[in-house]
N, C-alpha and C. Protein backbone atom coordinates (compact mmCIF):
# COMPACT_ATOMS: atom_id res chain seq x y z
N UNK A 1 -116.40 187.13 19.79
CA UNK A 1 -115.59 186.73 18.66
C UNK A 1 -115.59 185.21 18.59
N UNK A 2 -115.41 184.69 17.73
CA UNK A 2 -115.45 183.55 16.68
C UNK A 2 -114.03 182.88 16.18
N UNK A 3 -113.79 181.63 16.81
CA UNK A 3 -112.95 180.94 15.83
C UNK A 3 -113.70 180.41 14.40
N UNK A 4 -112.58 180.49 13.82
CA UNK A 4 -112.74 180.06 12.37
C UNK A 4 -111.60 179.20 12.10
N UNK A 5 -112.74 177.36 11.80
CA UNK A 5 -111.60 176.48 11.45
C UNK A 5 -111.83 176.63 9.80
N UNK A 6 -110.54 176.04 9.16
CA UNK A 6 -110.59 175.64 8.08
C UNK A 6 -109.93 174.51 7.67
N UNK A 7 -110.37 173.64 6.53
CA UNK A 7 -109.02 172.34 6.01
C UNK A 7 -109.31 172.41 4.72
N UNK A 8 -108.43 172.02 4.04
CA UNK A 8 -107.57 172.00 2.75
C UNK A 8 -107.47 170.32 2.11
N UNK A 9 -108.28 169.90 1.20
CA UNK A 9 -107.89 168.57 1.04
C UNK A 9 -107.60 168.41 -0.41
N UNK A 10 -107.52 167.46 -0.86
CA UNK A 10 -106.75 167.37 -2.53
C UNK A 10 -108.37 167.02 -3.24
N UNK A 11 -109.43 166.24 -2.74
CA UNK A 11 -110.79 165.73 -3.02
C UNK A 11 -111.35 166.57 -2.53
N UNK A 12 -112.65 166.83 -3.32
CA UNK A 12 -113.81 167.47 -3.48
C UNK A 12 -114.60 166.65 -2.05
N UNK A 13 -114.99 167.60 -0.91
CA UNK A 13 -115.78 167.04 0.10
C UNK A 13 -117.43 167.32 0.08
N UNK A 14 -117.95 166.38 1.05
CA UNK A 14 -119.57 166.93 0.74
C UNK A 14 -119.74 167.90 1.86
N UNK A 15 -120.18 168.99 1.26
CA UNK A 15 -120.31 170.28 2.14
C UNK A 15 -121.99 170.04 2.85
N UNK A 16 -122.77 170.97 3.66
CA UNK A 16 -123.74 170.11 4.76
C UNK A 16 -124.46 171.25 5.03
N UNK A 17 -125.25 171.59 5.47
CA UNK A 17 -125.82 172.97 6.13
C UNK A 17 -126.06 172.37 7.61
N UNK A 18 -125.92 173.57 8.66
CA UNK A 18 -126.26 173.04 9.70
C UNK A 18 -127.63 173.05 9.95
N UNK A 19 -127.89 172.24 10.92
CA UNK A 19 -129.36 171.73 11.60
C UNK A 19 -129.20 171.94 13.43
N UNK A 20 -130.04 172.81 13.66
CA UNK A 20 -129.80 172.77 15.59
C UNK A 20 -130.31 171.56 15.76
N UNK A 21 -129.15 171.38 16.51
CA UNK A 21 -130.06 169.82 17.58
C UNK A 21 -129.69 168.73 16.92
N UNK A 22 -128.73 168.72 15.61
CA UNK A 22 -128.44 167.70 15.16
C UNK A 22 -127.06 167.58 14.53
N UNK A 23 -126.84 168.86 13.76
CA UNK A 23 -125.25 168.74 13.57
C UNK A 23 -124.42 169.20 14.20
N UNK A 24 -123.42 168.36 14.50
CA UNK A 24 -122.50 168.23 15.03
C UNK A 24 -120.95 169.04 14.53
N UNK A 25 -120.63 168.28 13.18
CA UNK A 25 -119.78 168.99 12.38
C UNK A 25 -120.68 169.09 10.87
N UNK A 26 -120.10 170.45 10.14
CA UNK A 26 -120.75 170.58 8.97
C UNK A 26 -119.58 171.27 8.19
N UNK A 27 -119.45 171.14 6.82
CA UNK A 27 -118.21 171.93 6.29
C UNK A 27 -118.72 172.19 5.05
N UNK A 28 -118.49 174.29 4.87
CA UNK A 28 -119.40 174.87 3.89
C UNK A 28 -118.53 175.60 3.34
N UNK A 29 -118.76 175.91 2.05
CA UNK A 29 -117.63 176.36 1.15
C UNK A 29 -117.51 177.86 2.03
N UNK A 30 -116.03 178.52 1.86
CA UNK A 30 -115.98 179.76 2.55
C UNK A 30 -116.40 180.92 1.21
N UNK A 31 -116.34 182.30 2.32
CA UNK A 31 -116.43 182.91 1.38
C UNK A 31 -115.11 183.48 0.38
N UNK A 32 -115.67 184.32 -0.66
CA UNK A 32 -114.27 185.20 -1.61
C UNK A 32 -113.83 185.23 -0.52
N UNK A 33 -114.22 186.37 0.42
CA UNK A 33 -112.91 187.32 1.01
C UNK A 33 -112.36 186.13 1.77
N UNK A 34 -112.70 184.76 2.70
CA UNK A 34 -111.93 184.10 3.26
C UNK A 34 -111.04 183.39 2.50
N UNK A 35 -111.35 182.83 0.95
CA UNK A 35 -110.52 182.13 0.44
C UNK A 35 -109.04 182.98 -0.50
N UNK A 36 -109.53 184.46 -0.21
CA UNK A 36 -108.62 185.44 -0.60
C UNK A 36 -107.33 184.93 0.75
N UNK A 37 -107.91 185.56 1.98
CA UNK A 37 -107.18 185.72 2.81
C UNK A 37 -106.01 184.30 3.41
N UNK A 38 -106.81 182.95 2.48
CA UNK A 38 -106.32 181.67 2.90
C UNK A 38 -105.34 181.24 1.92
N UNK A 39 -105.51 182.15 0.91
CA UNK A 39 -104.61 181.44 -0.35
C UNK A 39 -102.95 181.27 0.11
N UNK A 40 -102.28 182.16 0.87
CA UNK A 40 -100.77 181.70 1.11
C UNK A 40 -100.97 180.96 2.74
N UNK A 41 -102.18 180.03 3.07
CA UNK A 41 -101.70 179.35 3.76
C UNK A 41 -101.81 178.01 3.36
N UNK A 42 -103.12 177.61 2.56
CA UNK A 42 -103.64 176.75 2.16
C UNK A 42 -103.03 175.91 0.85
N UNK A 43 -102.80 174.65 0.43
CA UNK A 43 -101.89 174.78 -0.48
C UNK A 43 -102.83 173.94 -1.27
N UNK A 44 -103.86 172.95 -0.49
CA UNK A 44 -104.43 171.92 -1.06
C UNK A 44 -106.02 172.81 -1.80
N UNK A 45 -106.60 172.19 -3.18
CA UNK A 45 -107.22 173.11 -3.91
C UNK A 45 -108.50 173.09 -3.10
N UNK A 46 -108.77 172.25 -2.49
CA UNK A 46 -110.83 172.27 -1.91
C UNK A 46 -110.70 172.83 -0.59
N UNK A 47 -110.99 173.69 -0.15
CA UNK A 47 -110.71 174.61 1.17
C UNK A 47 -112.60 174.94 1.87
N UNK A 48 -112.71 174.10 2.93
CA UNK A 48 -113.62 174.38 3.59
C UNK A 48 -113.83 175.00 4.96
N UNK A 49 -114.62 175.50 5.41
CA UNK A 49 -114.68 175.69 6.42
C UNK A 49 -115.45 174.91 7.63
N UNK A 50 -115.11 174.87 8.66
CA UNK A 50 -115.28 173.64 9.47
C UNK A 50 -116.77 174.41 10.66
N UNK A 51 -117.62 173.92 10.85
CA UNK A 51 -119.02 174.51 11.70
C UNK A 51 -119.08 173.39 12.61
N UNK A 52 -119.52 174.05 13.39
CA UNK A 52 -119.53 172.92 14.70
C UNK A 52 -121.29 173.01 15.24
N UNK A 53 -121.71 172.04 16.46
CA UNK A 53 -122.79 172.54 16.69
C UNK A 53 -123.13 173.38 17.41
N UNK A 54 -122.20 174.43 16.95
CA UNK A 54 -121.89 176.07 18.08
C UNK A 54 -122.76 177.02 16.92
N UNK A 55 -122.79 176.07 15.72
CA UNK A 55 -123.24 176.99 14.24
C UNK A 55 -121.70 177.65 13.87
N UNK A 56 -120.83 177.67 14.18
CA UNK A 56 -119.32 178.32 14.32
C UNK A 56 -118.51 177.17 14.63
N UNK A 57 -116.95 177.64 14.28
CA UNK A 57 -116.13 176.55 14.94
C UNK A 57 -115.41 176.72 16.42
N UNK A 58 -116.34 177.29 17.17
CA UNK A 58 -115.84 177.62 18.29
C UNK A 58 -116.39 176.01 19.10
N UNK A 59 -117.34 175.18 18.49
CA UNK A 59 -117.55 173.91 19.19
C UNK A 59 -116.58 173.17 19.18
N UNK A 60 -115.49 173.15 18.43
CA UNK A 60 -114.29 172.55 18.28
C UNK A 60 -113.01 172.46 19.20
N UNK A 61 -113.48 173.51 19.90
CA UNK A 61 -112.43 174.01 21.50
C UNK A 61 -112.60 172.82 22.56
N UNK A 62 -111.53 172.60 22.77
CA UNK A 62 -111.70 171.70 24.13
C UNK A 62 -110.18 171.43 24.89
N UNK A 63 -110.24 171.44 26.00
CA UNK A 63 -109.05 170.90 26.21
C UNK A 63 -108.80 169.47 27.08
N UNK A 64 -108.15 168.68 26.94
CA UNK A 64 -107.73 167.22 27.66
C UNK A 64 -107.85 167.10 28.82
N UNK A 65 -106.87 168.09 29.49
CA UNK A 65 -106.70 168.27 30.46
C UNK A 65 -108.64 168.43 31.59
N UNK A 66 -109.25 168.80 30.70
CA UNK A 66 -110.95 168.76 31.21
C UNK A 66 -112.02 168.16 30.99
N UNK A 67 -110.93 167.04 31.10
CA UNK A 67 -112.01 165.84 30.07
C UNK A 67 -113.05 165.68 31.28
N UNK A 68 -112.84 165.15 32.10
CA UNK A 68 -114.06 164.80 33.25
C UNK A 68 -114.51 166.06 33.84
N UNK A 69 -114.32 167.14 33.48
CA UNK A 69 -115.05 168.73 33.83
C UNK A 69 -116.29 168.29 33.54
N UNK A 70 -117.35 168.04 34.26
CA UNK A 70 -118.60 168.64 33.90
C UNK A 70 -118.82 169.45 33.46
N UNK A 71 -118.80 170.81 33.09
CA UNK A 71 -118.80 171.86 32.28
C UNK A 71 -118.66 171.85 30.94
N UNK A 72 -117.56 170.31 30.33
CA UNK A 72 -117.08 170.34 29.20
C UNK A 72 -117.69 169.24 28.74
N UNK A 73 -118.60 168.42 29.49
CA UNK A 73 -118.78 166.91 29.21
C UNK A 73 -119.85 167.31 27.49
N UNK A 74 -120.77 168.45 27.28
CA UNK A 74 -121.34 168.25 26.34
C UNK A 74 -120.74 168.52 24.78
N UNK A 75 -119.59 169.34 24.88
CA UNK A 75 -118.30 169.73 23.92
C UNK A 75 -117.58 167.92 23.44
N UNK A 76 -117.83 166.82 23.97
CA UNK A 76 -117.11 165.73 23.72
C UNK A 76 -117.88 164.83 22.27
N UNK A 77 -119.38 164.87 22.08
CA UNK A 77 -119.48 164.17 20.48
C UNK A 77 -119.41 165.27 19.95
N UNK A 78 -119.18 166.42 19.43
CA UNK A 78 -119.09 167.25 18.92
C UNK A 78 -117.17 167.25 18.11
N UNK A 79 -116.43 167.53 19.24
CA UNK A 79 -115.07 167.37 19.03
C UNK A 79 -114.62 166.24 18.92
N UNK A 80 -115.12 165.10 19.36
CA UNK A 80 -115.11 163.73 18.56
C UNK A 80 -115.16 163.71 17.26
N UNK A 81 -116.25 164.03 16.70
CA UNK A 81 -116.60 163.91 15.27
C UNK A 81 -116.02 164.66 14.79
N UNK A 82 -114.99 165.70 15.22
CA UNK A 82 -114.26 166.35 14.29
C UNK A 82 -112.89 165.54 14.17
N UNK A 83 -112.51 165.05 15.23
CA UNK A 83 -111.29 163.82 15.23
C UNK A 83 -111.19 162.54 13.92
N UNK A 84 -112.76 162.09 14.58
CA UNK A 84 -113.08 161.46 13.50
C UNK A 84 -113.04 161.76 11.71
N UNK A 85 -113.63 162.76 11.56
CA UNK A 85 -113.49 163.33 10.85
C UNK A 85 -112.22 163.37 9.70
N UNK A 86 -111.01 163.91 11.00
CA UNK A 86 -109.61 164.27 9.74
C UNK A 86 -109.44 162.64 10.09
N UNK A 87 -109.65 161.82 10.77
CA UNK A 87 -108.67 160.87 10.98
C UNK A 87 -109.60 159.92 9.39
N UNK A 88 -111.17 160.10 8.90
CA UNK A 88 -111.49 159.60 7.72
C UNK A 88 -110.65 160.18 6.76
N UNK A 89 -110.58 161.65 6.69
CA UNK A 89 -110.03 162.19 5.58
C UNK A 89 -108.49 161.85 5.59
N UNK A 90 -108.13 161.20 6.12
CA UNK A 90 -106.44 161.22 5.81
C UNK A 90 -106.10 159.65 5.76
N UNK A 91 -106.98 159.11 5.84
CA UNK A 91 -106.97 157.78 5.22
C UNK A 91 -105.90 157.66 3.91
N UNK A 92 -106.59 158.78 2.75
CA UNK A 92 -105.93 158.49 1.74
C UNK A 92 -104.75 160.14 1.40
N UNK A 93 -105.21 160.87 2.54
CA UNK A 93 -104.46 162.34 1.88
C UNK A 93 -104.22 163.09 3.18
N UNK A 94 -103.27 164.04 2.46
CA UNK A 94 -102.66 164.94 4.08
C UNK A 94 -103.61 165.84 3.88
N UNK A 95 -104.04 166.67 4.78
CA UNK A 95 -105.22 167.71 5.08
C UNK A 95 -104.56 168.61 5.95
N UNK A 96 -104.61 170.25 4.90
CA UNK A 96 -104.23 170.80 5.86
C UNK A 96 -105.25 171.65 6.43
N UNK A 97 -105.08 172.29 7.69
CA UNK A 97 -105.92 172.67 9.02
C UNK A 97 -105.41 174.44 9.07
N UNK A 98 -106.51 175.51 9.14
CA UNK A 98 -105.79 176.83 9.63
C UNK A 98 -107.17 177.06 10.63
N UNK A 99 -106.44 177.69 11.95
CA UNK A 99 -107.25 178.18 12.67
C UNK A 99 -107.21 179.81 13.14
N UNK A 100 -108.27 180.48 13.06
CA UNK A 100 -108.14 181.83 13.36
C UNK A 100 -108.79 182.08 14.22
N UNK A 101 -109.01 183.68 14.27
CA UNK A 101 -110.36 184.33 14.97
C UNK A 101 -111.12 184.87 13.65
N UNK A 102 -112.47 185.03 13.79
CA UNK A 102 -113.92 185.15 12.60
C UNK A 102 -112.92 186.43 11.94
N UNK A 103 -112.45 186.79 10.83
CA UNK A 103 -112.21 187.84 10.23
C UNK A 103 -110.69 188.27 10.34
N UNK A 104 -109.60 187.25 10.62
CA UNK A 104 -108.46 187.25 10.62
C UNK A 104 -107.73 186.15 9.97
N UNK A 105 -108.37 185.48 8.79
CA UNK A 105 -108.05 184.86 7.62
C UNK A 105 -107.26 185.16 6.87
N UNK A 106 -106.81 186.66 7.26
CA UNK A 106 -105.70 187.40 5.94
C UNK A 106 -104.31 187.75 7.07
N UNK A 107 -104.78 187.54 8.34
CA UNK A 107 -103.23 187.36 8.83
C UNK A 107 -102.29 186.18 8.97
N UNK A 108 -101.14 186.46 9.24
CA UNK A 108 -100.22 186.06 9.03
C UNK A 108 -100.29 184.37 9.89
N UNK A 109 -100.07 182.98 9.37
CA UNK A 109 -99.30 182.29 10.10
C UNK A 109 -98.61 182.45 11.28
N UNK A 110 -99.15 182.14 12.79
CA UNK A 110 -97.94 182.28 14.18
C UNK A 110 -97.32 181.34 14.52
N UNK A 111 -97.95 179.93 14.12
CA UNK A 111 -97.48 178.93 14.64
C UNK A 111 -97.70 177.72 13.73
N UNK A 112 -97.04 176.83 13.41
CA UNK A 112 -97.13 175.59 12.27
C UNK A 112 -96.52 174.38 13.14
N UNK A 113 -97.42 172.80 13.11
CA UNK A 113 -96.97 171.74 13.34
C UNK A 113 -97.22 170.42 12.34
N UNK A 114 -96.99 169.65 12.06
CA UNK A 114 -97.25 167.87 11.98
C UNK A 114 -98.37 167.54 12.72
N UNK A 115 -99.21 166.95 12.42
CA UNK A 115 -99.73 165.98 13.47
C UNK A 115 -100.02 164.73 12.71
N UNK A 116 -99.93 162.94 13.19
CA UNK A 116 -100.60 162.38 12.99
C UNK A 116 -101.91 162.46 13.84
N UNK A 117 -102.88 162.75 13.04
CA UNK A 117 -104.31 162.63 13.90
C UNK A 117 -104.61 161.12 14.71
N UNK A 118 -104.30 159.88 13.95
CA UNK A 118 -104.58 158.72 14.77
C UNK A 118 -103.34 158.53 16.15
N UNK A 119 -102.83 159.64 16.43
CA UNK A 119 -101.71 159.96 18.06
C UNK A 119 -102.71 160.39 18.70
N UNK A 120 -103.66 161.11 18.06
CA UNK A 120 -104.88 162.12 18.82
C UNK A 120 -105.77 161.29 19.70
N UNK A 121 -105.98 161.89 20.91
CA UNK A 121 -106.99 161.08 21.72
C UNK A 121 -107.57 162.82 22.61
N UNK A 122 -108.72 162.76 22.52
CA UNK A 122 -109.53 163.39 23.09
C UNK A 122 -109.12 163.86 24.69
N UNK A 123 -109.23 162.39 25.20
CA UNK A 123 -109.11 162.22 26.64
C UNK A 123 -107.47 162.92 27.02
N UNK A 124 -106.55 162.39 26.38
CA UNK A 124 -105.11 162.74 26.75
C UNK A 124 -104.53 164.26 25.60
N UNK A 125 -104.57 164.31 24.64
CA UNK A 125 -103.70 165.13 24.06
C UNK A 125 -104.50 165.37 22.84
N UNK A 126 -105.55 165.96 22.86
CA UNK A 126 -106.50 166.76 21.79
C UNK A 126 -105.33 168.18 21.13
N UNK A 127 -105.54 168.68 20.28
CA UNK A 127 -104.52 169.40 19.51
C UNK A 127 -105.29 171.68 19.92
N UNK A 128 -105.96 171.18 20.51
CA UNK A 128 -107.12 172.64 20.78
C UNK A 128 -106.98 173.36 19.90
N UNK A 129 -107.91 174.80 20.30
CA UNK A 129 -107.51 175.51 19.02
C UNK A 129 -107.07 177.09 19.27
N UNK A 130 -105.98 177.03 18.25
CA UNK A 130 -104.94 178.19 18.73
C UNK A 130 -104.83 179.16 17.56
N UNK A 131 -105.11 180.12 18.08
CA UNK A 131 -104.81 181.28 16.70
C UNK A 131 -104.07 181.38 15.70
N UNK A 132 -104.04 181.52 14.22
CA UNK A 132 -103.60 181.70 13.42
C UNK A 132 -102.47 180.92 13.61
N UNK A 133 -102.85 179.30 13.65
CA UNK A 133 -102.28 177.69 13.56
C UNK A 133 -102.36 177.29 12.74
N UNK A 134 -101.32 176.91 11.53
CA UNK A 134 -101.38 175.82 10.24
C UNK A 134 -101.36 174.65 11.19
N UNK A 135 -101.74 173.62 10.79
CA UNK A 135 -101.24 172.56 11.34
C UNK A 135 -101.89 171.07 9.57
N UNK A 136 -100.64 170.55 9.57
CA UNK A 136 -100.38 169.70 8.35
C UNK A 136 -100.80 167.89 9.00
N UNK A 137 -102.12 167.59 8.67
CA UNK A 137 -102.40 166.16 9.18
C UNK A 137 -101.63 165.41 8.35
N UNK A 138 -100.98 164.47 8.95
CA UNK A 138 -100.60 163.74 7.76
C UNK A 138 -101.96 162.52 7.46
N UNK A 139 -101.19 161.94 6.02
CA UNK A 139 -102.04 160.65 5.67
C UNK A 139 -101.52 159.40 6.02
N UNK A 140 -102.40 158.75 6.53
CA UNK A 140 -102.03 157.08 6.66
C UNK A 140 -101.22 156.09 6.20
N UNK A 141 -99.74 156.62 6.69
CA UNK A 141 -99.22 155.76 5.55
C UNK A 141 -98.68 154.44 5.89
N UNK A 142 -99.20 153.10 5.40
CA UNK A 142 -99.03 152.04 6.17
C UNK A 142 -97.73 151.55 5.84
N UNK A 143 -97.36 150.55 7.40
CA UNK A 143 -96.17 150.29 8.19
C UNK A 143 -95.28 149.38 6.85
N UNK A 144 -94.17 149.25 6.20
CA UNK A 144 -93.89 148.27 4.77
C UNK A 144 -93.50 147.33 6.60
N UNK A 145 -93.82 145.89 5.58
CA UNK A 145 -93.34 144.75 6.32
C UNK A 145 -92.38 144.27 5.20
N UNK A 146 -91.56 143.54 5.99
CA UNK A 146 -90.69 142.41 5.30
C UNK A 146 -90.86 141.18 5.33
């Protein structure tokens, strides 16, 4: 079985096909039945799905706590570039995030958070990925000075 990421943004993104051996992250329109099953989680209109270089979003798994695991060291530009990633897209907009298992798009919400993505660090406190998880990135919103 298969995680399945997805995000939600207010802008039209450039969708990618994957390439072995070269992409890393790729994001391809989903199908009917997934964007059926996403409609009461998703609120923002362009809804993609997130591919990793697993060909799936199971490359997206990682946890902090294993950062210096050898085992995990080749999972790190991969889940980078997905960091990278929301932390471009929220520059100007909140993005929201649902994570499942491959074919459980029509169940229910278990768990919902906030995140600022630029709190996110790989090494210390990566956000992993947890079943049927909304999670709401926020956007960049800069500090008012006086």
């Amino acid at each position: 079985m298969c995680y399945a990421v997805f995000i939600a943004t207010s802008t039209p993104q450039q969708a990618s096909d994957f390439v072995a051996g070269k992409t890393l992250i790729y994001l391809i329109q989903p199908s009917a039945d997934e964007l059926t099953g996403l409609k009461d989680k998703l609120s923002l209109p362009y809804v993609y799905y997130v591919g990793s270089d697993a060909q799936c979003s199971c490359g997206l798994e990682f946890h902090s706590h294993l950062f210096n695991d050898p085992e995990w060291q080749d999972s790190k530009p991969t889940v980078q570039a997905f960091i990278d990633l929301l932390n471009k897209l929220t520059i100007d907009d909140d993005i929201e995030y649902y994570c499942c298992w491959d074919g459980d798009w029509h169940e229910p919400i278990e768990n919902s958070r906030i995140i600022d993505i630029r709190n996110i660090s790989l090494k210390v406190n990566y956000f992993d990925l947890i079943e049927r998880e909304f999670i709401k990135f926020k956007r960049n919103i800069p500090k008012q000075t006086c």
